[in-house]
N, C-alpha and C. Protein backbone atom coordinates (compact mmCIF):
# COMPACT_ATOMS: atom_id res chain seq x y z
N UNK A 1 -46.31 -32.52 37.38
CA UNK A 1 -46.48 -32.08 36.02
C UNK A 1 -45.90 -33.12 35.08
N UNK A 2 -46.90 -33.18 33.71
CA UNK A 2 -46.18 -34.21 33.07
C UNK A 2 -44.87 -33.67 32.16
N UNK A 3 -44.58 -34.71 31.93
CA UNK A 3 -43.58 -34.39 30.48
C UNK A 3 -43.93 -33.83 29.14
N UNK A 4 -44.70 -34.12 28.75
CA UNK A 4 -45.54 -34.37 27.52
C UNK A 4 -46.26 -32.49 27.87
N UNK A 5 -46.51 -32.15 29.03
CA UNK A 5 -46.87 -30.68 28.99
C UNK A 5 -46.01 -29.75 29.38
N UNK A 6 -44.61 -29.85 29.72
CA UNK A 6 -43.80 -29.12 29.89
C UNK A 6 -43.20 -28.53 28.45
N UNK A 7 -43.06 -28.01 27.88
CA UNK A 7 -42.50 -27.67 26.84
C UNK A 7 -40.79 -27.37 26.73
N UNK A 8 -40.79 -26.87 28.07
CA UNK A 8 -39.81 -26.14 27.94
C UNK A 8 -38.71 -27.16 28.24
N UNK A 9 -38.99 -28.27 29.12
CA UNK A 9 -38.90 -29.40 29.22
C UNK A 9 -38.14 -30.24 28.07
N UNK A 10 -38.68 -30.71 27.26
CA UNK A 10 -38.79 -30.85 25.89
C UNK A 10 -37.42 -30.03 25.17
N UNK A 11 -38.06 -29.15 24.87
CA UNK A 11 -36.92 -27.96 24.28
C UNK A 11 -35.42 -28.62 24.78
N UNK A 12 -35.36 -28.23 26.42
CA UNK A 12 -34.16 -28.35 26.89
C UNK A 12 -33.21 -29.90 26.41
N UNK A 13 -34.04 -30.92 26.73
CA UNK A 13 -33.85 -32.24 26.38
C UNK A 13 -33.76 -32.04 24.43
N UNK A 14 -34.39 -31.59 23.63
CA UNK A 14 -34.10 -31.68 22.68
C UNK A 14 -32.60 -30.66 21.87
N UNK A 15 -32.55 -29.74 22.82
CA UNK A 15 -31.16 -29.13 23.06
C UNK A 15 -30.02 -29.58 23.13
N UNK A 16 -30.12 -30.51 24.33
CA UNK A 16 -28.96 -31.60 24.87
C UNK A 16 -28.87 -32.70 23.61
N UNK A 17 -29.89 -33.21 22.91
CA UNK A 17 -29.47 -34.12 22.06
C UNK A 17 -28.48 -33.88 20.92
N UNK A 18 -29.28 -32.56 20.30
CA UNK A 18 -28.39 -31.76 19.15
C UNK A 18 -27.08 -31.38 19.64
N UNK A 19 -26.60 -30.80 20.97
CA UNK A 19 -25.38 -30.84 21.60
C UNK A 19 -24.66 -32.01 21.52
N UNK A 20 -25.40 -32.81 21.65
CA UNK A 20 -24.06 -34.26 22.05
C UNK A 20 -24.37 -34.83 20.24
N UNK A 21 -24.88 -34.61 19.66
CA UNK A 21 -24.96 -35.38 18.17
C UNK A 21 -24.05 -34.07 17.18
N UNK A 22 -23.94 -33.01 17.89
CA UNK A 22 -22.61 -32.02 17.37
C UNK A 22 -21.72 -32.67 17.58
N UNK A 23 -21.52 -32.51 19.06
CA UNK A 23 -20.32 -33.33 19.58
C UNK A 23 -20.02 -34.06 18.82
N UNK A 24 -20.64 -35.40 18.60
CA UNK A 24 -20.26 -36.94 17.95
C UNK A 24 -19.65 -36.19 16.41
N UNK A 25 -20.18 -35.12 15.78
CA UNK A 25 -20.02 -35.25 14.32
C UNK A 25 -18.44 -34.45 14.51
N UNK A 26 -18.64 -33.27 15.53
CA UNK A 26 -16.99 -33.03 15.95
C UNK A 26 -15.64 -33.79 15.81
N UNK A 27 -16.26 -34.60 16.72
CA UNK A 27 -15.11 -35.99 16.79
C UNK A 27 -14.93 -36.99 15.86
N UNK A 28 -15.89 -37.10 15.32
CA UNK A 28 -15.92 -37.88 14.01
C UNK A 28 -14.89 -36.93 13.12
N UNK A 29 -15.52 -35.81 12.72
CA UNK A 29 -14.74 -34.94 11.52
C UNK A 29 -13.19 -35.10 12.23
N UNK A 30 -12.70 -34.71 13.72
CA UNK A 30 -11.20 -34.87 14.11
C UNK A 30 -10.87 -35.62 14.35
N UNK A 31 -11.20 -37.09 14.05
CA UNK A 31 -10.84 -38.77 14.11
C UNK A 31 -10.36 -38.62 12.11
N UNK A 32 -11.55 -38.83 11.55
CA UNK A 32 -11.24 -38.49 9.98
C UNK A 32 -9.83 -37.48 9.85
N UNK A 33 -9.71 -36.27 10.31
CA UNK A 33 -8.23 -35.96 9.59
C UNK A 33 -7.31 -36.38 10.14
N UNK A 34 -7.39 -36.96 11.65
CA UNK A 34 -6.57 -37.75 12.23
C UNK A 34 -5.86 -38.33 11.30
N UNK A 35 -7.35 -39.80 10.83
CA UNK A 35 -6.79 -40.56 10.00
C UNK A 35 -5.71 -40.18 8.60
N UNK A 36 -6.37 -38.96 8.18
CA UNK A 36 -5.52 -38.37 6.82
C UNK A 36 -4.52 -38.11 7.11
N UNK A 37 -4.02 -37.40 8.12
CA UNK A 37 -3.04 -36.91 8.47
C UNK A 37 -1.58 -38.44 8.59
N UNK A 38 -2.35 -39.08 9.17
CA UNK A 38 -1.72 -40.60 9.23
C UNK A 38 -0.97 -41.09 7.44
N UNK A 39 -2.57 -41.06 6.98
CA UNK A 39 -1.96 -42.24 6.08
C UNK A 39 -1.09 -41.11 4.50
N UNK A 40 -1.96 -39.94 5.23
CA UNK A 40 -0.72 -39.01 4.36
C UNK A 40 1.16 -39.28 4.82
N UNK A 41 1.24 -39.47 5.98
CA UNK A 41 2.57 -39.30 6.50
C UNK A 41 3.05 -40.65 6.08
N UNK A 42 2.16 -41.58 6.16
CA UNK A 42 2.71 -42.81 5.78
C UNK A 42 2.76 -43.21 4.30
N UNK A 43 2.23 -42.08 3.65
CA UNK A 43 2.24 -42.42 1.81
C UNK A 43 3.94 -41.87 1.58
N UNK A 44 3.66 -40.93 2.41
CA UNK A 44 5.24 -40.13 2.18
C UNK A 44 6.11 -40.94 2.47
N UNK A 45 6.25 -41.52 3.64
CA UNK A 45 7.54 -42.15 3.78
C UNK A 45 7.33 -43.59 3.03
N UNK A 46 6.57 -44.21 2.63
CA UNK A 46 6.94 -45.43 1.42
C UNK A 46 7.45 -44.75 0.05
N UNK A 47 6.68 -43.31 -0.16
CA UNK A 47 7.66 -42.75 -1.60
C UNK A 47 8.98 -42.11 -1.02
N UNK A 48 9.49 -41.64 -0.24
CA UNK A 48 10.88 -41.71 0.38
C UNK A 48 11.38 -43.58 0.26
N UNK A 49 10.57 -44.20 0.89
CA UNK A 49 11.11 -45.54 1.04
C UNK A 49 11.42 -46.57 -0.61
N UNK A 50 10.91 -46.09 -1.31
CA UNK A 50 10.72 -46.37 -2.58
C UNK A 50 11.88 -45.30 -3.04
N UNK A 51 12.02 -43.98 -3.38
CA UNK A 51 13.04 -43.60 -3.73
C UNK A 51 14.78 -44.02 -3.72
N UNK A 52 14.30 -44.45 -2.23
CA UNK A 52 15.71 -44.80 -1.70
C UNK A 52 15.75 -45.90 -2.00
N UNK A 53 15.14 -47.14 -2.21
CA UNK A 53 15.53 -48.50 -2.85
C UNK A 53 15.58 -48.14 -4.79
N UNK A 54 15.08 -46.79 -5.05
CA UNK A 54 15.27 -47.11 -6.38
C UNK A 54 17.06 -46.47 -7.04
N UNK A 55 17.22 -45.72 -6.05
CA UNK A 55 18.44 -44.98 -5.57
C UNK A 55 19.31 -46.12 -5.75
N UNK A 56 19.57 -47.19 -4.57
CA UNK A 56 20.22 -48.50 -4.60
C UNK A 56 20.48 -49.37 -5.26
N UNK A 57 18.88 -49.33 -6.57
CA UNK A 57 19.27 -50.40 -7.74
C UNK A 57 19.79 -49.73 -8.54
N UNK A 58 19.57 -48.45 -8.97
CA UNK A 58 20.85 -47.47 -9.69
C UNK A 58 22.07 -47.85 -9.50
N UNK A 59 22.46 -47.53 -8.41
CA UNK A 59 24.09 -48.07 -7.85
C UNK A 59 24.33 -49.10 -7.95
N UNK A 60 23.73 -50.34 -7.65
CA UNK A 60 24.38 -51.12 -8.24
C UNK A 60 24.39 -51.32 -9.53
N UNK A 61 23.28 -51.10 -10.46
CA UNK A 61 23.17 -51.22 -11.95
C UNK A 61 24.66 -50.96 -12.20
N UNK A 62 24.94 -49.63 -12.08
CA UNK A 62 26.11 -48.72 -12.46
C UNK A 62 27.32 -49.80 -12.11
N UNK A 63 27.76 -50.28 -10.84
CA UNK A 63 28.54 -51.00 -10.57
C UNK A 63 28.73 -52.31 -11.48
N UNK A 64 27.78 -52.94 -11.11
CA UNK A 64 27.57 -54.34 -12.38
C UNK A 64 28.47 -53.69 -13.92
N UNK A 65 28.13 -52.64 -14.64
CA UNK A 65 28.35 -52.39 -15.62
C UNK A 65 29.37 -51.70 -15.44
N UNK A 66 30.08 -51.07 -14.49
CA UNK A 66 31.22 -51.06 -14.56
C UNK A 66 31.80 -52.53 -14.22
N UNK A 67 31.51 -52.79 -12.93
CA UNK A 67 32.32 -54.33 -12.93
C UNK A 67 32.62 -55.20 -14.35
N UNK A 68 31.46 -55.34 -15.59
CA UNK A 68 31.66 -55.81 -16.63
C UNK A 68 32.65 -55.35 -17.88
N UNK A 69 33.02 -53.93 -18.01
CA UNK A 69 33.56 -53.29 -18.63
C UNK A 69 34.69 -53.29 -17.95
N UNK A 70 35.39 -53.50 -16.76
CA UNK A 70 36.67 -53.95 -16.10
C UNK A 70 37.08 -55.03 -16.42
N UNK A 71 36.01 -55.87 -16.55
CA UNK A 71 36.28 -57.69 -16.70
C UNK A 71 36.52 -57.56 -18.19
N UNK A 72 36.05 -56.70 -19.13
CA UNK A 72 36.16 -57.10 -20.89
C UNK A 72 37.44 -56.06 -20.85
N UNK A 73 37.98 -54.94 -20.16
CA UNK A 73 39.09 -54.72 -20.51
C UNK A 73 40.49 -55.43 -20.54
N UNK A 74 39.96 -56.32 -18.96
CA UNK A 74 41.19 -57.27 -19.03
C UNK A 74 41.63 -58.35 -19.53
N UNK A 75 39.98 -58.61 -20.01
CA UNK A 75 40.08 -60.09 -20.95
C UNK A 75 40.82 -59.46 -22.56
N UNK A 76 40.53 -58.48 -22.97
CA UNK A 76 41.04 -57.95 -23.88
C UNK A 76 42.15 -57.61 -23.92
N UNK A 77 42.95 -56.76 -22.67
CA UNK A 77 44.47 -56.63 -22.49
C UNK A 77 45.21 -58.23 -21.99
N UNK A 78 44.61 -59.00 -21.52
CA UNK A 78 45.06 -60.69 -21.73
C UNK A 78 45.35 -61.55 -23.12
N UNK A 79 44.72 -60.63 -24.07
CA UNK A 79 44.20 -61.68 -25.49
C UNK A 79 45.82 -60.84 -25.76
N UNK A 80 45.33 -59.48 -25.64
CA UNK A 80 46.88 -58.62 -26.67
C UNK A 80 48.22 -59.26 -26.06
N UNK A 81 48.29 -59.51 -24.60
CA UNK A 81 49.54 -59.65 -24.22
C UNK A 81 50.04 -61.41 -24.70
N UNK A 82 48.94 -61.80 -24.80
CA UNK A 82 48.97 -63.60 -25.37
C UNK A 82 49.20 -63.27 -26.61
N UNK A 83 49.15 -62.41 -27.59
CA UNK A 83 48.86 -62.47 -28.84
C UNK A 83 50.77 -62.37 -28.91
N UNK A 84 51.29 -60.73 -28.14
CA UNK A 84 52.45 -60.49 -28.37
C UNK A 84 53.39 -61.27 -27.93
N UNK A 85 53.25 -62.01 -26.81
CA UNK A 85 53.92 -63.43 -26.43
C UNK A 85 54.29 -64.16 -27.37
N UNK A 86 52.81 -64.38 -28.06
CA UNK A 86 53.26 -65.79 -29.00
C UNK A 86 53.81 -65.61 -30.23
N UNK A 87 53.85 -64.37 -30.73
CA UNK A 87 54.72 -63.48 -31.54
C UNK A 87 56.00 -63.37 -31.04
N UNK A 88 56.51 -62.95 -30.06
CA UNK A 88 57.42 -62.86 -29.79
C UNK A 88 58.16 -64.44 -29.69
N UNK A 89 57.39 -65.33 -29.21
CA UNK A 89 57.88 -66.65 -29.01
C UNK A 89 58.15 -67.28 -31.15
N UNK A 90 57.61 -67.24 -32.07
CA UNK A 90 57.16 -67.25 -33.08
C UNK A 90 58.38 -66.50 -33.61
N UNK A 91 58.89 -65.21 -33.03
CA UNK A 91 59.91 -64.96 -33.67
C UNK A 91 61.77 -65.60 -33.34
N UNK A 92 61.18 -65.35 -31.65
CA UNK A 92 62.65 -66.56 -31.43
C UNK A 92 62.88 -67.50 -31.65
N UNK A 93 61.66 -68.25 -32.27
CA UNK A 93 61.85 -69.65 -32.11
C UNK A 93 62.30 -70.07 -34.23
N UNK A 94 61.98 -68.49 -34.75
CA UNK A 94 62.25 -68.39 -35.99
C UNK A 94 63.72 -68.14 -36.13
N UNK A 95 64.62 -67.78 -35.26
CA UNK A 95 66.15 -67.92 -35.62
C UNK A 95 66.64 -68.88 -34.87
């Protein structure tokens, strides 16, 4: 018997194709959220990874500007104690 007059033949074989071209679109669609699932997890941890370096330049910002406001207090308590020195020297050296 041929092919071409079997019908049922046919049918079955055209059955099996739509089965395995499900299949393929199956795996396709659970490869795709695979992928999402991925580059979702990996968006997250660069904005964690980004938080935390922006975290770090905070701290130091803060430090720097304290470090600078330590350095102008003492340059300032240096000027007063030079000032009263040379006053004081200015007055002993006045009797």
């Amino acid at each position: 018997m041929d092919e071409a007059q079997n019908p049922g033949l046919i049918a079955e074989r055209l059955r099996r194709a739509v089965d395995l071209l499900d299949a393929r679109f199956a795996r396709l669609d659970n490869d795709q959220l695979h992928r999402a699932s991925l580059l979702e997890q990996r968006l997250e941890s660069l904005e964690r990874s980004q938080a935390d370096q922006e975290a770090r330049l905070r701290a130091v910002a803060e430090g720097v500007i304290r470090l600078n406001t330590q350095g102008s207090l003492a340059a300032i308590g240096q000027s007063m104690l030079s000032l009263i020195l040379a006053a004081l020297a200015a007055w002993v050296g006045a009797r």
